[in-house]
Structure formats: structure tokens, C-alpha cells
C-alpha atoms as a PDB file:
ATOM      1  CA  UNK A   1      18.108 -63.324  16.182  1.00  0.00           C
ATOM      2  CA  UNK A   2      17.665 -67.465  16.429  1.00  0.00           C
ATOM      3  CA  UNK A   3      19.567 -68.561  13.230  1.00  0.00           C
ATOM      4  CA  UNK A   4      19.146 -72.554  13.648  1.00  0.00           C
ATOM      5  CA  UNK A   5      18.039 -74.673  11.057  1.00  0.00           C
ATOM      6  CA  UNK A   6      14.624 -74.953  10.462  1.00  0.00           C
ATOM      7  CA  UNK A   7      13.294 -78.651  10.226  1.00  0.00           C
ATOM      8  CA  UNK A   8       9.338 -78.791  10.573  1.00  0.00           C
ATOM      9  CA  UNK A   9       6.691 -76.485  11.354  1.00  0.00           C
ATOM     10  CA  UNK A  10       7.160 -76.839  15.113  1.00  0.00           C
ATOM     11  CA  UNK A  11      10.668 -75.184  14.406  1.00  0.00           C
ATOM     12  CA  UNK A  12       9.510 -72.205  11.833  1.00  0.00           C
ATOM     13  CA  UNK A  13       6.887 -71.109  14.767  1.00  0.00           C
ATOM     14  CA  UNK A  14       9.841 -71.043  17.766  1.00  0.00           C
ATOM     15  CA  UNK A  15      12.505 -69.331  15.330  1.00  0.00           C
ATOM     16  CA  UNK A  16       9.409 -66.463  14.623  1.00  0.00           C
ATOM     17  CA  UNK A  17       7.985 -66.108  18.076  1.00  0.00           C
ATOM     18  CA  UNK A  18      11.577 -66.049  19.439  1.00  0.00           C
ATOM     19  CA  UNK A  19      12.358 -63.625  16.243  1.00  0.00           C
ATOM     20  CA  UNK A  20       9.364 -61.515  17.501  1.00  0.00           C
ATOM     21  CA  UNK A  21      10.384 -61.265  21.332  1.00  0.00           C
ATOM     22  CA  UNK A  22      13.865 -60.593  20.460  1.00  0.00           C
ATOM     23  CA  UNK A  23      12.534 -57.499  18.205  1.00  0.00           C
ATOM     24  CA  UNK A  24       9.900 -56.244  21.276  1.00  0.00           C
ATOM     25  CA  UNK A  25      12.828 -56.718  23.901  1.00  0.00           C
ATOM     26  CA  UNK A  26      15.578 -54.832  22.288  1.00  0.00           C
ATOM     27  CA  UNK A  27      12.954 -52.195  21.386  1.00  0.00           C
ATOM     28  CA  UNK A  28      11.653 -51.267  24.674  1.00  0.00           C
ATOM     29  CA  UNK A  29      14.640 -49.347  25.722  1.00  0.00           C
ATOM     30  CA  UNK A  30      13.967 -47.100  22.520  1.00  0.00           C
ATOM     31  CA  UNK A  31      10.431 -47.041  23.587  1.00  0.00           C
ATOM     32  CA  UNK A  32      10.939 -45.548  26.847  1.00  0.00           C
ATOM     33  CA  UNK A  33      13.573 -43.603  26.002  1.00  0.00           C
ATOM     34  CA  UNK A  34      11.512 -41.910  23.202  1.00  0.00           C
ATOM     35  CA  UNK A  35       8.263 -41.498  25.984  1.00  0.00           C
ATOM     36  CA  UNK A  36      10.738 -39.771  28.246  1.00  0.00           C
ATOM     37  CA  UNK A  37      11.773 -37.293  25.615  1.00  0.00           C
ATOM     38  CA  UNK A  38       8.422 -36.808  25.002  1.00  0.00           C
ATOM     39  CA  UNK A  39       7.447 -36.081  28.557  1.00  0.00           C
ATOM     40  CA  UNK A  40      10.279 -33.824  29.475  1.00  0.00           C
ATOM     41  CA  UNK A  41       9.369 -32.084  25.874  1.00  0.00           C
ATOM     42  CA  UNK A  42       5.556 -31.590  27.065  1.00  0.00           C
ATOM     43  CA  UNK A  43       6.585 -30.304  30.797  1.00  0.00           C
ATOM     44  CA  UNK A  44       8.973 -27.565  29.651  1.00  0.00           C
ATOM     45  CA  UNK A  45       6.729 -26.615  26.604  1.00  0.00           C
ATOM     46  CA  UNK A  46       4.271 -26.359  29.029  1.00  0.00           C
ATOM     47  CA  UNK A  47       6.756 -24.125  31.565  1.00  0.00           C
ATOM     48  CA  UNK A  48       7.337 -22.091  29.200  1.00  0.00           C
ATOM     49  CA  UNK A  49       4.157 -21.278  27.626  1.00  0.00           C
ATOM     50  CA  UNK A  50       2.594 -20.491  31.239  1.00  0.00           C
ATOM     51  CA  UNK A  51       5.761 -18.305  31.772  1.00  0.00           C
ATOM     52  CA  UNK A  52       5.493 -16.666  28.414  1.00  0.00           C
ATOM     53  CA  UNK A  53       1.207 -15.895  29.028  1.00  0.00           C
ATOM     54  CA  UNK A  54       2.505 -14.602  32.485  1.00  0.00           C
ATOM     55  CA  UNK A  55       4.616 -12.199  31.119  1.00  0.00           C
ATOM     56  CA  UNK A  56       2.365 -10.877  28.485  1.00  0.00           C
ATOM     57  CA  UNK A  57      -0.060 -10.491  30.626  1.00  0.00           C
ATOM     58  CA  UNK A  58       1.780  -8.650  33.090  1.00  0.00           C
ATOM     59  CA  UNK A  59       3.055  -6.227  29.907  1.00  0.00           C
ATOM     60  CA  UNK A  60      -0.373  -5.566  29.289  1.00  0.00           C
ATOM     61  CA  UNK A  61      -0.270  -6.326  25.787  1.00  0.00           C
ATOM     62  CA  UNK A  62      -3.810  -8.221  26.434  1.00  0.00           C
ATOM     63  CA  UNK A  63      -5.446  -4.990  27.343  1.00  0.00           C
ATOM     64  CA  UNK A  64      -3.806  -2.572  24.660  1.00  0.00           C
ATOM     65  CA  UNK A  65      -4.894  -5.130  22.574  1.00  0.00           C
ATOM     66  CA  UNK A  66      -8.317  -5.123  23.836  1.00  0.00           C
ATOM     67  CA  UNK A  67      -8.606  -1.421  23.785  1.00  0.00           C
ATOM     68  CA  UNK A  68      -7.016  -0.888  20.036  1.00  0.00           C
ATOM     69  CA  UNK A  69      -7.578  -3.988  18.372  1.00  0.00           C
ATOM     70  CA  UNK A  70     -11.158  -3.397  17.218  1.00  0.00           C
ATOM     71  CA  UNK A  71     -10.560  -0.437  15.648  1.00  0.00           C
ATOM     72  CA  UNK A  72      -8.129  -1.666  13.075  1.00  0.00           C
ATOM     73  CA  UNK A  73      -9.035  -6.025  13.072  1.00  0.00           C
ATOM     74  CA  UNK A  74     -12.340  -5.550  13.971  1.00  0.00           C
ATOM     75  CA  UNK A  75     -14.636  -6.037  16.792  1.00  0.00           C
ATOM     76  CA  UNK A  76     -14.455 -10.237  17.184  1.00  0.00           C
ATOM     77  CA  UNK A  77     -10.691  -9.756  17.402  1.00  0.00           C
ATOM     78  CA  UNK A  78     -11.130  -8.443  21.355  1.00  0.00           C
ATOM     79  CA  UNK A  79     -12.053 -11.997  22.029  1.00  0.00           C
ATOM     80  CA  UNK A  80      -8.429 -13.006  21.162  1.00  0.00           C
ATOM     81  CA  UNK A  81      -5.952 -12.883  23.720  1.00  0.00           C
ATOM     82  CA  UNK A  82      -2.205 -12.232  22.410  1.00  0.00           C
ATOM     83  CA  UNK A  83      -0.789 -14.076  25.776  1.00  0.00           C
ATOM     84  CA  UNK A  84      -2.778 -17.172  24.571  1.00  0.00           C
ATOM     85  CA  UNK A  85      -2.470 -17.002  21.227  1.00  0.00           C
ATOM     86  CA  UNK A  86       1.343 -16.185  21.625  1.00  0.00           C
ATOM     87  CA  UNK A  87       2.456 -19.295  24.635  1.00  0.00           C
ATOM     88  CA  UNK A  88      -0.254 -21.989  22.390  1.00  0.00           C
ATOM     89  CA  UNK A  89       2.554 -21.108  19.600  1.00  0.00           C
ATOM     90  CA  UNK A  90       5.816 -21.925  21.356  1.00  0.00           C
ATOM     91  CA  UNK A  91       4.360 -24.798  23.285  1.00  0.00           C
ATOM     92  CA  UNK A  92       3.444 -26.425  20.112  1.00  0.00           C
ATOM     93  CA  UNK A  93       7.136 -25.718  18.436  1.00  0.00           C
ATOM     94  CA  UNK A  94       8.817 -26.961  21.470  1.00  0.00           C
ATOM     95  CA  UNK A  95       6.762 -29.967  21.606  1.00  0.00           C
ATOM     96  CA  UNK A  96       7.270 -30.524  17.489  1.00  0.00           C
ATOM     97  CA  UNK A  97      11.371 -29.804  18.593  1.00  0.00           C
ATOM     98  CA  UNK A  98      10.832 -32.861  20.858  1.00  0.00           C
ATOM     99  CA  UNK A  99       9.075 -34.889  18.664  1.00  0.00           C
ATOM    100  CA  UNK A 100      11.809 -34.590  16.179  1.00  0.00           C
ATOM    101  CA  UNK A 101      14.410 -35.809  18.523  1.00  0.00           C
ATOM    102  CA  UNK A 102      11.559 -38.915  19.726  1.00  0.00           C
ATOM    103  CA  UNK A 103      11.688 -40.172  15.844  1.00  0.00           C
ATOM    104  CA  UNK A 104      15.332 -40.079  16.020  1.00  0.00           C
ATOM    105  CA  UNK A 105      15.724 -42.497  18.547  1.00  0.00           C
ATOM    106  CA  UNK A 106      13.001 -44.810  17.778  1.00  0.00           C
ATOM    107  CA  UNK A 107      15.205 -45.120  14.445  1.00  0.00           C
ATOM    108  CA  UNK A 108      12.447 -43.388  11.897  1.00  0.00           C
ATOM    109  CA  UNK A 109      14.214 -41.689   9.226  1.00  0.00           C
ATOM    110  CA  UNK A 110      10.937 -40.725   7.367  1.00  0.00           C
ATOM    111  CA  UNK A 111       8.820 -39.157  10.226  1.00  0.00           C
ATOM    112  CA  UNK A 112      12.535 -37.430  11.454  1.00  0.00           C
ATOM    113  CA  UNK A 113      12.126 -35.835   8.153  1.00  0.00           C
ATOM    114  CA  UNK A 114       8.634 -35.086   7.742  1.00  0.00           C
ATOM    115  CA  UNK A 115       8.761 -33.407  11.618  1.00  0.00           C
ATOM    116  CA  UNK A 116      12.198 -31.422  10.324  1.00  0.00           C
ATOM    117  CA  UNK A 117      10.112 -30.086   7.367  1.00  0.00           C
ATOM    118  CA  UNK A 118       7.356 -28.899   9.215  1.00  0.00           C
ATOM    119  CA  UNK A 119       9.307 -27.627  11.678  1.00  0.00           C
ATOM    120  CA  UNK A 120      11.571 -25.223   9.545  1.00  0.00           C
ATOM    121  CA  UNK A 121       8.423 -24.059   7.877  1.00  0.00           C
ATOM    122  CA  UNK A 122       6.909 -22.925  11.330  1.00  0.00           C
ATOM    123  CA  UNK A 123       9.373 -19.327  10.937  1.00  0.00           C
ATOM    124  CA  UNK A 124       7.897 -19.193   7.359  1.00  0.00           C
ATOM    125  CA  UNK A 125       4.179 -19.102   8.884  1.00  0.00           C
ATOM    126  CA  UNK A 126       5.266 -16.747  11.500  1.00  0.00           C
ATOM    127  CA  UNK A 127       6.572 -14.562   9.384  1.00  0.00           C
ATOM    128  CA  UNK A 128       3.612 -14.601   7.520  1.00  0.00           C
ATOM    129  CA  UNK A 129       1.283 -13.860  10.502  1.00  0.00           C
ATOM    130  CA  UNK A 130       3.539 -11.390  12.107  1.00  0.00           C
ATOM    131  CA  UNK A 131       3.286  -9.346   8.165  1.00  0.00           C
ATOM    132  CA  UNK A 132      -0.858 -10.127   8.067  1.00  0.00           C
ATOM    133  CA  UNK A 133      -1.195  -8.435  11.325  1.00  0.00           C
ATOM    134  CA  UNK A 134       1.450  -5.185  11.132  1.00  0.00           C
ATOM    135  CA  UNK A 135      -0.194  -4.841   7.373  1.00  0.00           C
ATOM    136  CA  UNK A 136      -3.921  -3.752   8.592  1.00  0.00           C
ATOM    137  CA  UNK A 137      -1.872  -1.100  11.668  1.00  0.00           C
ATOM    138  CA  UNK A 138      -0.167   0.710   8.098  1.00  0.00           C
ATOM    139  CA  UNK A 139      -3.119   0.445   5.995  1.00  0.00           C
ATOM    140  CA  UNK A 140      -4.236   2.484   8.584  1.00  0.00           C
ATOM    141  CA  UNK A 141      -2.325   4.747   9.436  1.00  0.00           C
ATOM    142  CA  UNK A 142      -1.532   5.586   5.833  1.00  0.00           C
ATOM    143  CA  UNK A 143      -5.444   6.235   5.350  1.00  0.00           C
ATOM    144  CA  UNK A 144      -5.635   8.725   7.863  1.00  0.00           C
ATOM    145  CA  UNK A 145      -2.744  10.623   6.594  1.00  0.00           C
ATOM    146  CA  UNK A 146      -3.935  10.863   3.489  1.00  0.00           C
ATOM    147  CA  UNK A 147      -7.343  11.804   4.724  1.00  0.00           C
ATOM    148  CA  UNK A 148      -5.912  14.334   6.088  1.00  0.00           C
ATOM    149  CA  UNK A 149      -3.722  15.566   3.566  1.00  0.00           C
ATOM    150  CA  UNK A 150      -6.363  15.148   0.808  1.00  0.00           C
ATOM    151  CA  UNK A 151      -8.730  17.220   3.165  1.00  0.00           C
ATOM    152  CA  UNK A 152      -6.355  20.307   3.840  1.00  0.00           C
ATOM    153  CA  UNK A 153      -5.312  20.162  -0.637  1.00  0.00           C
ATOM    154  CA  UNK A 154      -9.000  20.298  -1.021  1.00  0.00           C
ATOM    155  CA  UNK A 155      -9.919  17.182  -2.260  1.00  0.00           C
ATOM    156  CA  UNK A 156     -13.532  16.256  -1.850  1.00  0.00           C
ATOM    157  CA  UNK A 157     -12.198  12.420  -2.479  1.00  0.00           C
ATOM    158  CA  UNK A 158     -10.147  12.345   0.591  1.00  0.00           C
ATOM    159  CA  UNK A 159     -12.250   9.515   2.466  1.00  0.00           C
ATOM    160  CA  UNK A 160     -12.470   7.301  -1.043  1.00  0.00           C
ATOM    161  CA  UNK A 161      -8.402   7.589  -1.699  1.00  0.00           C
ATOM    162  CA  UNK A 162      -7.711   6.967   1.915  1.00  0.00           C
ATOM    163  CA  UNK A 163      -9.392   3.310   1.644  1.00  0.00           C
ATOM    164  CA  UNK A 164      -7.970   2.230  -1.504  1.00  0.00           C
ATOM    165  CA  UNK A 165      -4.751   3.248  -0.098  1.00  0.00           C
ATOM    166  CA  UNK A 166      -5.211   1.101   3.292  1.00  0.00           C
ATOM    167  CA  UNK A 167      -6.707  -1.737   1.083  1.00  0.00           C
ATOM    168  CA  UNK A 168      -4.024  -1.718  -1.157  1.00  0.00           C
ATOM    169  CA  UNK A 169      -1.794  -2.298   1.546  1.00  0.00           C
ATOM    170  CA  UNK A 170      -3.192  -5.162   3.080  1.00  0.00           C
ATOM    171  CA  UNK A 171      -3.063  -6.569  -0.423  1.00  0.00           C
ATOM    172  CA  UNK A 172       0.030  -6.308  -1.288  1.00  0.00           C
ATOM    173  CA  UNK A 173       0.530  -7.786   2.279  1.00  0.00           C
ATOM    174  CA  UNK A 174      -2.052 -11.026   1.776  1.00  0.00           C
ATOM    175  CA  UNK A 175       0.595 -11.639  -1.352  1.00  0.00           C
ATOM    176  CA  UNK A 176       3.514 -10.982   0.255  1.00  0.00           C
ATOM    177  CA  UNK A 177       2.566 -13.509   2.752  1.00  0.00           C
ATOM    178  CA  UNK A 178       1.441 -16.064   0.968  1.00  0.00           C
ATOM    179  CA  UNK A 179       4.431 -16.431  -0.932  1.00  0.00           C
ATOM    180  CA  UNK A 180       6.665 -16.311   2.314  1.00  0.00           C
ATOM    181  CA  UNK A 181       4.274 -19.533   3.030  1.00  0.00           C
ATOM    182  CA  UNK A 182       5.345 -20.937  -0.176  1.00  0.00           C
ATOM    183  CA  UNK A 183       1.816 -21.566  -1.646  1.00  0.00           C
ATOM    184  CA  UNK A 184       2.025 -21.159  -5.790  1.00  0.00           C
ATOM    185  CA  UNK A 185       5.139 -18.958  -5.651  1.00  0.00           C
ATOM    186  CA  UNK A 186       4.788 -18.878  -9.497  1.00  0.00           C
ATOM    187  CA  UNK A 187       1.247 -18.460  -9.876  1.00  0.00           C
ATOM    188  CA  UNK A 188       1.346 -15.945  -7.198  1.00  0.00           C
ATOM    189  CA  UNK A 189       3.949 -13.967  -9.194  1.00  0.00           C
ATOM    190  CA  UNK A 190       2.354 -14.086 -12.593  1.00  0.00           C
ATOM    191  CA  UNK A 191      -0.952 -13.048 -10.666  1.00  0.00           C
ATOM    192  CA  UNK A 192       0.710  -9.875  -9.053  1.00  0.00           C
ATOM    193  CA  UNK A 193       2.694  -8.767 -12.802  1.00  0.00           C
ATOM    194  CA  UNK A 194      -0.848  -9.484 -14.289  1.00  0.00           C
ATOM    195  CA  UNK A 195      -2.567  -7.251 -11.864  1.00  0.00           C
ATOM    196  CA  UNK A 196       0.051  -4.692 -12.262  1.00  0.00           C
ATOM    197  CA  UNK A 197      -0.187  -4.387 -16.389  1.00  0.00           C
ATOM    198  CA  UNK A 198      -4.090  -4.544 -15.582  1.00  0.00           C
ATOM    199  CA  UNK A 199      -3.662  -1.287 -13.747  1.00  0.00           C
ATOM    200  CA  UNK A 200      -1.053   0.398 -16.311  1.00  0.00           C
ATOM    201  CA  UNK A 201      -2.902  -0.643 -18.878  1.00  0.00           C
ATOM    202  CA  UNK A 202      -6.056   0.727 -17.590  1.00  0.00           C
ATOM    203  CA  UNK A 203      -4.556   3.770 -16.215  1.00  0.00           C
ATOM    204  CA  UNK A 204      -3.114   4.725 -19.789  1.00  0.00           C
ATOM    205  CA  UNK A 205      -6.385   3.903 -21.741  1.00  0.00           C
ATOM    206  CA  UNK A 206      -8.241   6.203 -18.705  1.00  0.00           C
ATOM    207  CA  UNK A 207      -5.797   9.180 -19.633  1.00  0.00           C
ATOM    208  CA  UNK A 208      -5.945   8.485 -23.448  1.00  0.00           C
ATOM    209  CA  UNK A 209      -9.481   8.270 -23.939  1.00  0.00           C
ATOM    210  CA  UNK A 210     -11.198   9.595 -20.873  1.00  0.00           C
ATOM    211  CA  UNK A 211      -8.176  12.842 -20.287  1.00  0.00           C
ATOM    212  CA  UNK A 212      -7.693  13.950 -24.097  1.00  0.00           C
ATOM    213  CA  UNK A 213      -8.657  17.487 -23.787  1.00  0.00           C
ATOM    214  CA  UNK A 214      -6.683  17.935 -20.176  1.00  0.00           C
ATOM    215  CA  UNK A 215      -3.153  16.568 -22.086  1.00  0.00           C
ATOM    216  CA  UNK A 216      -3.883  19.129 -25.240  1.00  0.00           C
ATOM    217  CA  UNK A 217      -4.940  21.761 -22.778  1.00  0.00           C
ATOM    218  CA  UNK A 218      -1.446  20.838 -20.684  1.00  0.00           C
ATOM    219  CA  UNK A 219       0.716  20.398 -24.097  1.00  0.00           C
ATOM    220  CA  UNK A 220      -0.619  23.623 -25.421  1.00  0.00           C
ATOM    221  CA  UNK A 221      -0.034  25.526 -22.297  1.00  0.00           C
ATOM    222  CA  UNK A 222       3.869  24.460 -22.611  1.00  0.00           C
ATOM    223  CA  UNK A 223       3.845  25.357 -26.340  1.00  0.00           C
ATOM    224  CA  UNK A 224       2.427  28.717 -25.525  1.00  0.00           C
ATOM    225  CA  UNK A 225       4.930  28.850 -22.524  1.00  0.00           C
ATOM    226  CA  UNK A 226       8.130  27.968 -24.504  1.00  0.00           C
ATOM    227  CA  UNK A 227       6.487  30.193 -27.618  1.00  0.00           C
ATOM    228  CA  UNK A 228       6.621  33.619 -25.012  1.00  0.00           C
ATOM    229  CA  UNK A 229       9.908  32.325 -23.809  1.00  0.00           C
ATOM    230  CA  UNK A 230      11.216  32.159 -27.287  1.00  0.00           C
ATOM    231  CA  UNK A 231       9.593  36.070 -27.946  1.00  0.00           C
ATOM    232  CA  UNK A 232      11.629  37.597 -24.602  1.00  0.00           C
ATOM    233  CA  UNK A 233      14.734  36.202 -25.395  1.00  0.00           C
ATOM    234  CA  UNK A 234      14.137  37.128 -29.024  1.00  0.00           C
ATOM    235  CA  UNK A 235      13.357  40.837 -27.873  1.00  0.00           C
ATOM    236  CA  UNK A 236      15.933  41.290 -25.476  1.00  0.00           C
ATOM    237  CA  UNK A 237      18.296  39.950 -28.350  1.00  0.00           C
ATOM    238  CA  UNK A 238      16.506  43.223 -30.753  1.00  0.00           C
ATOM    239  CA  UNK A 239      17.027  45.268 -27.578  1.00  0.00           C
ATOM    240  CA  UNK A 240      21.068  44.797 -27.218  1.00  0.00           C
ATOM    241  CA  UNK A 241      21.611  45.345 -30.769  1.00  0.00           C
ATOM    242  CA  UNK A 242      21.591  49.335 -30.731  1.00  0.00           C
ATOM    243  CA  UNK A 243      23.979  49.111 -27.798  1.00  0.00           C
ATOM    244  CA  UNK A 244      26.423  47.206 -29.757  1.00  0.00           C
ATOM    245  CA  UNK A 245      26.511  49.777 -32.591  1.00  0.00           C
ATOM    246  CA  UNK A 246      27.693  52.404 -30.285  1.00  0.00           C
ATOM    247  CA  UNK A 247      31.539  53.229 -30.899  1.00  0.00           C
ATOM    248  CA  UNK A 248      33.796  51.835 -28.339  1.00  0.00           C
ATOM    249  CA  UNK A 249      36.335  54.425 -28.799  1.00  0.00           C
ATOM    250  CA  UNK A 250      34.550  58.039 -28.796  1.00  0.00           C
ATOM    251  CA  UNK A 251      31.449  56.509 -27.452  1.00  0.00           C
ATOM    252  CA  UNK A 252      29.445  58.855 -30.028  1.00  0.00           C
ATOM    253  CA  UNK A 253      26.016  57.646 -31.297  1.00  0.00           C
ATOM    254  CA  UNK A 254      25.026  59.967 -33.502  1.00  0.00           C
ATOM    255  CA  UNK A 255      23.856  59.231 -36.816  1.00  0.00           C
ATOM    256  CA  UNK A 256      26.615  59.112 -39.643  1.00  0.00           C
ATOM    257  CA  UNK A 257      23.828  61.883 -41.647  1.00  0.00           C
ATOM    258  CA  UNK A 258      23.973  64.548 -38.925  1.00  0.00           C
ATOM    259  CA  UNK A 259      27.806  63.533 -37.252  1.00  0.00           C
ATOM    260  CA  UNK A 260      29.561  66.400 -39.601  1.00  0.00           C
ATOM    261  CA  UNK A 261      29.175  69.715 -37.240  1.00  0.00           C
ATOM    262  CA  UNK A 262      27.625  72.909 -39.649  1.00  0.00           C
ATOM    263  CA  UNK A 263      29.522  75.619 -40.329  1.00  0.00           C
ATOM    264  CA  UNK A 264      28.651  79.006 -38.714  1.00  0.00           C
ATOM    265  CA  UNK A 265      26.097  81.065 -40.805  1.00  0.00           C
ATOM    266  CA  UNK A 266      27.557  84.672 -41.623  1.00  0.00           C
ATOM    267  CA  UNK A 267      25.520  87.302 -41.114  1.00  0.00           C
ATOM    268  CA  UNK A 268      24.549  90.284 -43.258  1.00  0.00           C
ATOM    269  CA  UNK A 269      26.146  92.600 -40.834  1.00  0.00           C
ATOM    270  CA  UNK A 270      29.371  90.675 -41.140  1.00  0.00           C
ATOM    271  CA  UNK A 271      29.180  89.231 -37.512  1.00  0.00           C
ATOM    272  CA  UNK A 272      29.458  85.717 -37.345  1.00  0.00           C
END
């Protein structure tokens, strides 16, 4: 940087322009170097996402997808390729790894920072999309086993409980991903105790009001149970009681009225 004196206006203009080229010249080499990071980040994201699709492809997990897929995501989701959808996502981390490193030597603290951010949320969102897709595959199968199971008990109800059970799960999913994401944590959370009083609370108010005569018909049922329990154990008490009056000794249960033997009656003829 030109330090000399600065006299007239002549002088302020050479001490900036030379200021200015100084600046560009010693900035170039950052330049490139940050363009060549950036091109050897896009060819081996690029590598590697075509080697990824290959892969995939060759796995077959576009065609099990294509078969099963519509059953449980529906039938637009056939249109989506996991290959694709699966090399687009580590090209574009690879290429965020490299722009991270680009910032850092062009010397740009913020943007370093704002790329290192976004990049250690990327295993936050992937969590969350691996959990919104495995979500609808248990809601499912957990509705057709308790289809099933509902049918064979008898329940006529069997289809109805089957879908609140799958649609509870992807609920409780769609929460559990959003706050892996990190939107309104503690909104989330006082939404999901909320919803869970909402659902105790109702449940108890259904049984109060709606199931009185089923609880007095179930509490009287285990009075009259413990009642004829109490009766049998009071009997079989009445029961032992003669067999404790018997003499351990002689083991004679007569009565103490009729225990003295009679004497032999005489008779007239004077035989005994």
C-alpha cells in the first residue's frame, strides 16, 4: 500500500488507483485459488453422484420403489426416482463442503459461517426425511395387523381402528421431525402435551359420562365377586369347626349326653 504524502488532488487519485490495483493484484491468487476449489468441488460431486445413481440403480431400489411405493406414498410418488433423488443430495453437500473451504480462502469469516451452519443442519433434515418416509411403511404395517387382529377378536371396527392407528403414527412422526429440524421446538412441545391432556381429558369425560352404567355394572360385578369369595371362605371356616372339636386323644365324637355306656337291663327271668 503507497504511503507517501499526499500534496494535491493529482496525488490523492495515484495513492487510490495505486491503493486499488494493489488490492485487485494481491487478490487474484485468492481468486483463482477459490475457483479451483470450486471446480474440483463440482467434478467430484458430480463423480460421485453419477456413481451413487449407478449403483442404486443397479440395486434396483428404483423399481421396488416403483412397484411398492404407491401403495403406501401414493400413486405420484412412482414418478420419483430414489437414485435421483438420493445422488441430487450428496452432490449438493459435497458442493456446500467445497464452498465452505472457497470462503475460507477468499478470507470471509461471515459466509464461512453461514455455509458451516447450513451445512451441519443438512444431517438434521436428513434425519428428518429419512423418519417422514419409514413413518408412512409402520403406519402401515401396524394397520394391517390390527385389522387383522381386530377382525379374528370380532370387532366390527377393525378397518376404523386400523387408520387411526397408521395416522397416528405418521403424526407423531410429522412432530418428531419437525423438531429434529429445529422449527418451534417449544411451541412444538407445548402443542404435543396440549394434544395429549386433550385426549386424557376427553377420554375420562367419555368414560365418566358416556360409560357410567358399564363401570357400576364392572364395580358391582367385583363386589358381588369378592362378596361370594368372602361366603366360601366363611363356610369352609363353619365347615372345619366340627373337626376341631373331635378329641385328639381317643378320637371319640360322641356327644357328652349319650358318651356314658347303659347298664345292662335285667330280665324277669333273671338272665341278663
Amino acid at each position: 500500500m503507497v504511503t507517501q504524502p499526499i500534496q494535491d488532488w493529482g496525488d490523492a487519485i495515484f495513492v487510490s488507483l495505486s491503493n486499488a490495483l494493489n488490492g485487485f493484484l494481491s487478490a487474484i491468487p485468492l481468486v483463482v485459488g477459490a475457483l479451483l476449489i470450486l471446480a474440483i468441488g463440482w467434478v467430484i460431486s458430480n463423480l460421485l453422484a453419477r456413481l451413487i445413481r449407478e449403483l442404486l440403480v443397479r440395486a434396483g431400489a428404483d423399481r421396488l420403489f416403483a412397484e411398492h411405493g404407491g401403495e403406501v406414498y401414493g400413486k405420484t410418488s412412482r414418478e420419483i426416482k430414489p437414485s435421483v433423488v438420493t445422488s441430487e443430495i450428496v452432490k449438493w453437500i459435497i458442493r456446500f463442503i467445497f464452498l465452505v473451504a472457497a470462503a475460507n480462502v477468499l478470507g470471509m469469516p461471515q459466509v464461512s459461517l453461514l455455509l458451516n451452519q447450513v451445512l451441519l443442519w443438512i444431517p438434521n433434515l436428513l434425519v428428518a426425511a429419512v423418519i417422514l418416509l419409514v413413518a408412512p411403511l409402520i403406519g402401515r404395517f401396524l394397520r394391517g395387523l390390527i385389522e387383522v387382529g381386530a377382525g379374528n377378536m370380532g370387532f366390527t371396527n377393525a378397518p376404523l381402528l386400523g387408520r387411526i392407528a397408521e395416522a397416528a403414527v405418521i403424526a407423531f412422526a410429522v412432530l418428531i421431525a419437525i423438531d429434529q429440524i429445529g422449527i418451534a421446538a417449544d411451541l412444538l412441545n407445548i402443542l404435543f402435551m396440549g394434544v395429549v391432556g386433550a385426549l386424557a381429558l376427553a377420554f375420562g369425560l367419555a368414560f365418566g359420562l358416556g360409560g357410567r352404567d358399564v363401570a357400576a355394572r364392572i364395580t358391582e360385578s367385583w363386589y358381588e365377586g369378592t362378596q361370594s369369595a368372602a361366603e366360601k371362605v366363611r363356610a369352609a371356616a363353619e365347615s372345619d369347626e366340627p373337626a376341631r372339636s373331635t378329641s385328639p386323644t381317643t378320637g371319640d365324637t360322641r356327644s357328652p349326653t349319650r358318651g356314658t355306656p347303659r347298664a345292662p337291663r335285667t330280665e324277669p327271668g333273671g338272665a341278663s
